[in-house]
N, C-alpha and C. Protein backbone atom coordinates (compact mmCIF):
# COMPACT_ATOMS: atom_id res chain seq x y z
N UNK A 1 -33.46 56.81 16.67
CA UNK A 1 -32.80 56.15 15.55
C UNK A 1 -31.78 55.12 16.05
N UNK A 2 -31.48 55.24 17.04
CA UNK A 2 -30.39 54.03 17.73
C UNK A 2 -30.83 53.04 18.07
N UNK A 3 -32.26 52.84 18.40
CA UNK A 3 -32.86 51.66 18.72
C UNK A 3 -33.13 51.07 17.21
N UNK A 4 -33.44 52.26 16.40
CA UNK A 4 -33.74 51.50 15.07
C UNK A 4 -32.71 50.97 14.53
N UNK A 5 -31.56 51.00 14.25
CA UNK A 5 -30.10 50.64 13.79
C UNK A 5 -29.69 49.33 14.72
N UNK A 6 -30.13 49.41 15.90
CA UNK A 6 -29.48 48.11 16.90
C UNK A 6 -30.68 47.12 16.24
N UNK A 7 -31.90 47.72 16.15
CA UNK A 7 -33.01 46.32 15.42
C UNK A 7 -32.75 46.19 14.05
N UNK A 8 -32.64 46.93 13.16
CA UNK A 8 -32.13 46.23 11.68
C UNK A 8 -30.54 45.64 12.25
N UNK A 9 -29.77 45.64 12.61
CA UNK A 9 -28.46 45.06 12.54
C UNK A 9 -28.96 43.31 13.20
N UNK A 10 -29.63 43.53 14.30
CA UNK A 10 -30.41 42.42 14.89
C UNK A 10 -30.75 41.19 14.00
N UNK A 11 -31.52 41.90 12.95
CA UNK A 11 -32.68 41.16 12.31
C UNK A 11 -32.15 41.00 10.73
N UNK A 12 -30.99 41.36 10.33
CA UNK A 12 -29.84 41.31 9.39
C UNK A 12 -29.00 40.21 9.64
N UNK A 13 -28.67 40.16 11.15
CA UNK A 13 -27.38 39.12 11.35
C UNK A 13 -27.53 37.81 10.72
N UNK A 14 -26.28 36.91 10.01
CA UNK A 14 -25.19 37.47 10.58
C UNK A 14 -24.82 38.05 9.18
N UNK A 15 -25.55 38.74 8.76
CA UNK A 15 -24.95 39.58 7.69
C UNK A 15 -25.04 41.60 7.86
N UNK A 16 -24.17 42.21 7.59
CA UNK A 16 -24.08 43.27 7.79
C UNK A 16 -25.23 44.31 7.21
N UNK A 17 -25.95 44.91 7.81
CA UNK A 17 -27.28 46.30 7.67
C UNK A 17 -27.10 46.96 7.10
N UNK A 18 -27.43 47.63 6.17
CA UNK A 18 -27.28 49.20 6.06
C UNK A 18 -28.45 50.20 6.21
N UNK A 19 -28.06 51.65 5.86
CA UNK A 19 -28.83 52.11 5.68
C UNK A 19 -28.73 53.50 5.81
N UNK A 20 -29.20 54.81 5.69
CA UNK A 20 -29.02 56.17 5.08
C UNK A 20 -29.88 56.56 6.49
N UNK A 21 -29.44 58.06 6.84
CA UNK A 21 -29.89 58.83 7.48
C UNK A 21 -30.25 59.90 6.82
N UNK A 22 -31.45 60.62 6.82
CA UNK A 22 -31.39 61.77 5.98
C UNK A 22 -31.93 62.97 6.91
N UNK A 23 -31.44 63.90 6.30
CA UNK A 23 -31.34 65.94 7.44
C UNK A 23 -31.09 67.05 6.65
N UNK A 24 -31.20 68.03 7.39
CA UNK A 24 -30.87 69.31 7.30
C UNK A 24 -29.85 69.92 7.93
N UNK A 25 -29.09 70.34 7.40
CA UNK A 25 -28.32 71.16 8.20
C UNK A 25 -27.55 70.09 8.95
N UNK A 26 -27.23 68.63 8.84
CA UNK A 26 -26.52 68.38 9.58
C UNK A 26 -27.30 67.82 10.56
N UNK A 27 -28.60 67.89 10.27
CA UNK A 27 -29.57 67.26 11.73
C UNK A 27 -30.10 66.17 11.14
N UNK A 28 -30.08 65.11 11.74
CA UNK A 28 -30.88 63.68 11.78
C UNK A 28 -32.58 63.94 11.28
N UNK A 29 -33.12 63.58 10.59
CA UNK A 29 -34.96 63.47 10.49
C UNK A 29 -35.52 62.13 10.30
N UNK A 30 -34.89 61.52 9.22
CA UNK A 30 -35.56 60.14 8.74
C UNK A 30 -34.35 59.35 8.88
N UNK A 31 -34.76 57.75 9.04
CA UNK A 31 -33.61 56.44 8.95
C UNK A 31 -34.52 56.12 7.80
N UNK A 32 -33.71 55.37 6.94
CA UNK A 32 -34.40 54.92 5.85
C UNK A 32 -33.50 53.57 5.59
N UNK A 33 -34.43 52.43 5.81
CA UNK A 33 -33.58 51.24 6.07
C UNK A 33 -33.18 50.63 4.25
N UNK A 34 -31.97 50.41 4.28
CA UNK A 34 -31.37 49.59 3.12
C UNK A 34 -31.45 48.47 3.02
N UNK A 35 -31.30 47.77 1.51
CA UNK A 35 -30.99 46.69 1.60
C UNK A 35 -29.60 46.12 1.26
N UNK A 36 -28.76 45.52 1.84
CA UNK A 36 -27.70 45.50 1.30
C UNK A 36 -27.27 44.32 0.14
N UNK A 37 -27.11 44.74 -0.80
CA UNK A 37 -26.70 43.66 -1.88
C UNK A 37 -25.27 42.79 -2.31
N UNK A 38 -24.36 42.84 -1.32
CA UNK A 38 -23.30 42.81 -1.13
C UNK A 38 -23.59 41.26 -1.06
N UNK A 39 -22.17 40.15 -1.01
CA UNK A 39 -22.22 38.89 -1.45
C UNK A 39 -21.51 38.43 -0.01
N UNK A 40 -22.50 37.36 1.11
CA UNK A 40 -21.58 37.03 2.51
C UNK A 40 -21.98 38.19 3.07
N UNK A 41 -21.03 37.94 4.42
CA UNK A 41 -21.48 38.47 5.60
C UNK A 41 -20.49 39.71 6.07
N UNK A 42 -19.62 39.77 5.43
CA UNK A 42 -18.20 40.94 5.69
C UNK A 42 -18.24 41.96 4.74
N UNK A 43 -19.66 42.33 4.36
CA UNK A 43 -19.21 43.91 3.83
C UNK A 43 -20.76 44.00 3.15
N UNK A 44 -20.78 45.45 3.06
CA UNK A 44 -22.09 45.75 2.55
C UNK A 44 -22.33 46.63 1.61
N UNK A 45 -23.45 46.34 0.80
CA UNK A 45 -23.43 47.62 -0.45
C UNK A 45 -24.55 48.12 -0.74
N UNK A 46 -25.11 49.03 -0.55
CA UNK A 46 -26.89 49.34 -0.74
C UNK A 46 -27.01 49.45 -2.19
N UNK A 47 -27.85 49.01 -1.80
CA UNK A 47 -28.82 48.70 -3.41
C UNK A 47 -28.32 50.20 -4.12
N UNK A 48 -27.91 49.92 -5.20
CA UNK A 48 -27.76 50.68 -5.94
C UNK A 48 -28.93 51.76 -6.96
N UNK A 49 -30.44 50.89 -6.86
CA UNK A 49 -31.87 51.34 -7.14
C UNK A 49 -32.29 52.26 -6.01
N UNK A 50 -32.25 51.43 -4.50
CA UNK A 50 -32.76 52.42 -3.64
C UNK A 50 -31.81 53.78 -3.47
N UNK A 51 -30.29 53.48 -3.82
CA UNK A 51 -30.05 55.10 -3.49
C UNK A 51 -30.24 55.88 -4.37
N UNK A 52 -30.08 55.47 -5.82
CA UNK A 52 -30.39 56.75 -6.69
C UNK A 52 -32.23 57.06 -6.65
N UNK A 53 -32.77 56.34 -6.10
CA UNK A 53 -34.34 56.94 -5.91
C UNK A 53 -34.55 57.60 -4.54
N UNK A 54 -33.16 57.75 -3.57
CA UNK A 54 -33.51 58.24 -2.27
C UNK A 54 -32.87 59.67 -2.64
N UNK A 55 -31.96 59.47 -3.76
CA UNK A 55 -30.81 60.79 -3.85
C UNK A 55 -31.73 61.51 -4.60
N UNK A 56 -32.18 60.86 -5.66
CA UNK A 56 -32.94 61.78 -6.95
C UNK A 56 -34.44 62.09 -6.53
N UNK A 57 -35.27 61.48 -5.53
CA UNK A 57 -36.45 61.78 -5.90
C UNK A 57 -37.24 61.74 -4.08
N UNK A 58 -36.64 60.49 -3.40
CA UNK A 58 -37.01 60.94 -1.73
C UNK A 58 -36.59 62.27 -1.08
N UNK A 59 -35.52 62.39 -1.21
CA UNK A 59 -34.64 63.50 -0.10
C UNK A 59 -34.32 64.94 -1.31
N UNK A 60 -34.85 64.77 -2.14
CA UNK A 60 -34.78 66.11 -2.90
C UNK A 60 -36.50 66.85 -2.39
N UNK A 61 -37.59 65.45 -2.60
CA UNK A 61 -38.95 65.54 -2.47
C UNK A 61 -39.24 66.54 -0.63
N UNK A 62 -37.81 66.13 -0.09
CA UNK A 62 -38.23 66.59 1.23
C UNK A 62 -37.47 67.63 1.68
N UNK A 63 -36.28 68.27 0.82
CA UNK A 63 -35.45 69.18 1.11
C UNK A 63 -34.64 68.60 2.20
N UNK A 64 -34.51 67.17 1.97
CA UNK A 64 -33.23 66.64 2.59
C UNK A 64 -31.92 66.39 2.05
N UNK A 65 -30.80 66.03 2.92
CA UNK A 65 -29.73 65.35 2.39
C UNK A 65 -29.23 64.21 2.97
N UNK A 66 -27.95 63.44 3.00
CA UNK A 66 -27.54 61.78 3.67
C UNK A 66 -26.80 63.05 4.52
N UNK A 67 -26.72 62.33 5.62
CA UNK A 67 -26.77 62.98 6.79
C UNK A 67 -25.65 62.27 7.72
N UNK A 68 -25.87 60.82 7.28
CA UNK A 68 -25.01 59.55 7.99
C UNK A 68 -25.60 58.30 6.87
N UNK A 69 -24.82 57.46 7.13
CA UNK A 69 -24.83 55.82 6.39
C UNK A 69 -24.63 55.48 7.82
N UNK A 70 -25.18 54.08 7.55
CA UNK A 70 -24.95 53.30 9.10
C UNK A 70 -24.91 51.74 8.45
N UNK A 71 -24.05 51.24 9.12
CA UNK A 71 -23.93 49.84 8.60
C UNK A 71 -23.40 49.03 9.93
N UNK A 72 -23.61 47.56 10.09
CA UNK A 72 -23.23 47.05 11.16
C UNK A 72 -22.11 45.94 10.87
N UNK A 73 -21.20 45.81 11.93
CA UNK A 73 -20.62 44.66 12.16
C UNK A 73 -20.78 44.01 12.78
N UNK A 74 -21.82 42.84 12.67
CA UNK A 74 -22.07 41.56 13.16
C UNK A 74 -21.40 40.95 14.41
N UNK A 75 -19.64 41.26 13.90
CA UNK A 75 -18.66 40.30 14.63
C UNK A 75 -17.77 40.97 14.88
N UNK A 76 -17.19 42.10 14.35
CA UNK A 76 -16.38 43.28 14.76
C UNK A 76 -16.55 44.40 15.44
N UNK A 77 -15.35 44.99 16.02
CA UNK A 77 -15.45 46.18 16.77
C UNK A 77 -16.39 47.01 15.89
N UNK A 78 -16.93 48.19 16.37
CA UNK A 78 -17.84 49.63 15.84
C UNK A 78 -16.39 50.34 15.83
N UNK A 79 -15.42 50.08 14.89
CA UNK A 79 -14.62 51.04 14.14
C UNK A 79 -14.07 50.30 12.52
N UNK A 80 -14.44 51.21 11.41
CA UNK A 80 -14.03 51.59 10.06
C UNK A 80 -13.34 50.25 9.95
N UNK A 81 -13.17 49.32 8.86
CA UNK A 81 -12.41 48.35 8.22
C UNK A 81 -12.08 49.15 7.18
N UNK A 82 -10.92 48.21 7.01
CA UNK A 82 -10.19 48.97 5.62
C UNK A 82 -11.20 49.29 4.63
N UNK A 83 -11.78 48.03 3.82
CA UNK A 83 -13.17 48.40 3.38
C UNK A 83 -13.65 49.83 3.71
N UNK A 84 -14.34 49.70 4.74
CA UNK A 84 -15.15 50.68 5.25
C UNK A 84 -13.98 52.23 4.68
N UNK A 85 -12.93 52.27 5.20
CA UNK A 85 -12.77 53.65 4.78
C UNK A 85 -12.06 53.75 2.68
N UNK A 86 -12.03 52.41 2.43
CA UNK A 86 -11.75 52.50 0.49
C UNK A 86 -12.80 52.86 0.15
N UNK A 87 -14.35 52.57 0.79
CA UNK A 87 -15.22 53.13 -0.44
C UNK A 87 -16.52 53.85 0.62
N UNK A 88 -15.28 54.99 1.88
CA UNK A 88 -16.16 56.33 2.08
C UNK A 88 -16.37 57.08 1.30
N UNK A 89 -17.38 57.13 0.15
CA UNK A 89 -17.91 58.06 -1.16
C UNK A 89 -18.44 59.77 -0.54
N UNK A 90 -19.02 59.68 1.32
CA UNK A 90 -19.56 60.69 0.82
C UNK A 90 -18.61 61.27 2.17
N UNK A 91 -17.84 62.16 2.02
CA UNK A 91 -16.95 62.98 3.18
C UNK A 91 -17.33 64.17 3.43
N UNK A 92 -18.75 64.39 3.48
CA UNK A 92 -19.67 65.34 4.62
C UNK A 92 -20.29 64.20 5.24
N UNK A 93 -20.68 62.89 5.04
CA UNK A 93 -21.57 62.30 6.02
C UNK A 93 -20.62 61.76 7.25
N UNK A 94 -21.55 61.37 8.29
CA UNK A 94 -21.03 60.46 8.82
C UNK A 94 -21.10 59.22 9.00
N UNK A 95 -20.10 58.03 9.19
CA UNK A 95 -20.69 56.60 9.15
C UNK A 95 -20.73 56.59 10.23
N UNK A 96 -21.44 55.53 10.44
CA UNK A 96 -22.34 55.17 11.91
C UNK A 96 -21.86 53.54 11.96
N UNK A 97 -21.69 52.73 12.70
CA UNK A 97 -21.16 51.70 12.66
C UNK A 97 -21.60 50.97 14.12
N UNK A 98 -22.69 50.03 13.93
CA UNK A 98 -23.19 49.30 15.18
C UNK A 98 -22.40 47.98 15.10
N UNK A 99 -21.99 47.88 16.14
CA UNK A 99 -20.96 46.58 16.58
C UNK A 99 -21.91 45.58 16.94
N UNK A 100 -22.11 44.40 16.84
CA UNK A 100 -22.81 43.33 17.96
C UNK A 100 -21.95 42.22 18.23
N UNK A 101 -20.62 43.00 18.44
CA UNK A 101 -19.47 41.40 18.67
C UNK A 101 -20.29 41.12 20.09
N UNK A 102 -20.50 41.91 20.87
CA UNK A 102 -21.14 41.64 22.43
C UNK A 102 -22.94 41.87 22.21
N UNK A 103 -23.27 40.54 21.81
CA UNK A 103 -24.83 41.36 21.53
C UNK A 103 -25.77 41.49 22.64
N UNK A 104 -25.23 41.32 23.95
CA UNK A 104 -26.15 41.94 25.16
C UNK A 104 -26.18 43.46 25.06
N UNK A 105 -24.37 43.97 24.40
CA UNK A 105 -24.62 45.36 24.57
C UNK A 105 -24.11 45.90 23.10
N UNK A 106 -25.03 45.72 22.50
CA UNK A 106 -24.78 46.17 21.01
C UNK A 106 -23.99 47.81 20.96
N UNK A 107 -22.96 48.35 20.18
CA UNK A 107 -22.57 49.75 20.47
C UNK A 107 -22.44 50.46 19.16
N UNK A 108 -22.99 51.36 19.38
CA UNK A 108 -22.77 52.63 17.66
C UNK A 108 -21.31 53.59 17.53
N UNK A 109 -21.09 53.70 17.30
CA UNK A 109 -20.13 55.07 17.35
C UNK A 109 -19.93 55.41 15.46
N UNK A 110 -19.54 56.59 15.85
CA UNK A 110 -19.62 57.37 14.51
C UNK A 110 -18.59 58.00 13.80
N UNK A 111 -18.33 57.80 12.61
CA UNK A 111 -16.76 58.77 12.13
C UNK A 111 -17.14 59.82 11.57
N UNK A 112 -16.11 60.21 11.01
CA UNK A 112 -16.19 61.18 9.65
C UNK A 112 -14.54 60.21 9.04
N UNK A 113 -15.17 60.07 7.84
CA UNK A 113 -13.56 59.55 6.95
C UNK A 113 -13.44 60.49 5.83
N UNK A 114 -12.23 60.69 5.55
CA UNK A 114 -12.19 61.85 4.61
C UNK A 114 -10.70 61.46 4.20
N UNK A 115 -10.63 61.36 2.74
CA UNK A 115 -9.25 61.36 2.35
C UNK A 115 -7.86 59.86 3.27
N UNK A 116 -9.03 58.83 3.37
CA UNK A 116 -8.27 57.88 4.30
C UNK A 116 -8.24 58.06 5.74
N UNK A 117 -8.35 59.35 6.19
CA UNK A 117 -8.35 59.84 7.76
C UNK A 117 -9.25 59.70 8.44
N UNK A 118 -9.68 58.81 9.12
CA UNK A 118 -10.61 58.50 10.09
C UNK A 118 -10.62 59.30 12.36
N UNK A 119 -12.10 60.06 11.78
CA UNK A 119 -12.06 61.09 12.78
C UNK A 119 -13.65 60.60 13.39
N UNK A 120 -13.05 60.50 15.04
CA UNK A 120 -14.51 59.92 15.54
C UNK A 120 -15.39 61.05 16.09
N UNK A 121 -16.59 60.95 16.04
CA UNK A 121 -17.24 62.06 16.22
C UNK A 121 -18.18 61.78 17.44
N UNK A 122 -18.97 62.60 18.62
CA UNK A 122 -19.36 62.11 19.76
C UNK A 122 -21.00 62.50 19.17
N UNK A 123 -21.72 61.29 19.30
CA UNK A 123 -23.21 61.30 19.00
C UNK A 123 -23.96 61.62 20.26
N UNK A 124 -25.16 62.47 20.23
CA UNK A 124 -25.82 63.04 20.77
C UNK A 124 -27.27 61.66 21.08
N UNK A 125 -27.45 61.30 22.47
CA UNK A 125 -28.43 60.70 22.50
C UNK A 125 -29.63 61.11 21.83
């Protein structure tokens, strides 16, 4: 899934990716790429159609749940913008956040935001 997130952020630029992870238990299974409908290149918003058909009818269909959101910054560090932590909606997931300010070495890292508090979490190759 990290190669998949460094190629949609790729092939997005220079506008920001999104997109849903869905699991069990806390475990990774499917990337399910978004589209983001957001206006410009500094912030992103998934389609509001694809998630209520991924919430209501994909990931119920599979005994999944969102697992992680992943979205990229084009031009910024891979840590939370204010943005990013005003509209963390879901505080069991984690965001995932691919940087390509350096795009030889594109980088992910991952939070948990909860209540404004931003907590980084160490991802498992």
């Amino acid at each position: 899934m990290h190669a998949a997130i460094i190629d949609h952020a790729m092939r997005d630029a220079p506008r920001e990716c999104c997109g849903i992870i869905a699991g069990r238990n806390g475990v990774p299974l499917r990337l399910y790429e978004t589209r983001n409908v957001a206006e410009g290149n500094r912030f992103y918003e998934i389609d509001p159609a694809q998630l209520i058909d991924l919430e209501f009818r994909e990931l119920p269909a599979h005994d999944a749940e969102i697992v992680a959101i992943y979205h990229s910054h084009p031009e910024s560090p891979a840590y939370p913008s204010a943005t990013d932590v005003e509209l963390a909606y879901w505080p069991d997931a984690v965001f995932l956040i691919c940087s390509l300010a350096n795009r030889d070495r594109p980088e992910i890292r991952g939070f948990r935001i909860r209540n404004g508090a931003i907590d980084e979490v160490t991802l498992s190759s």
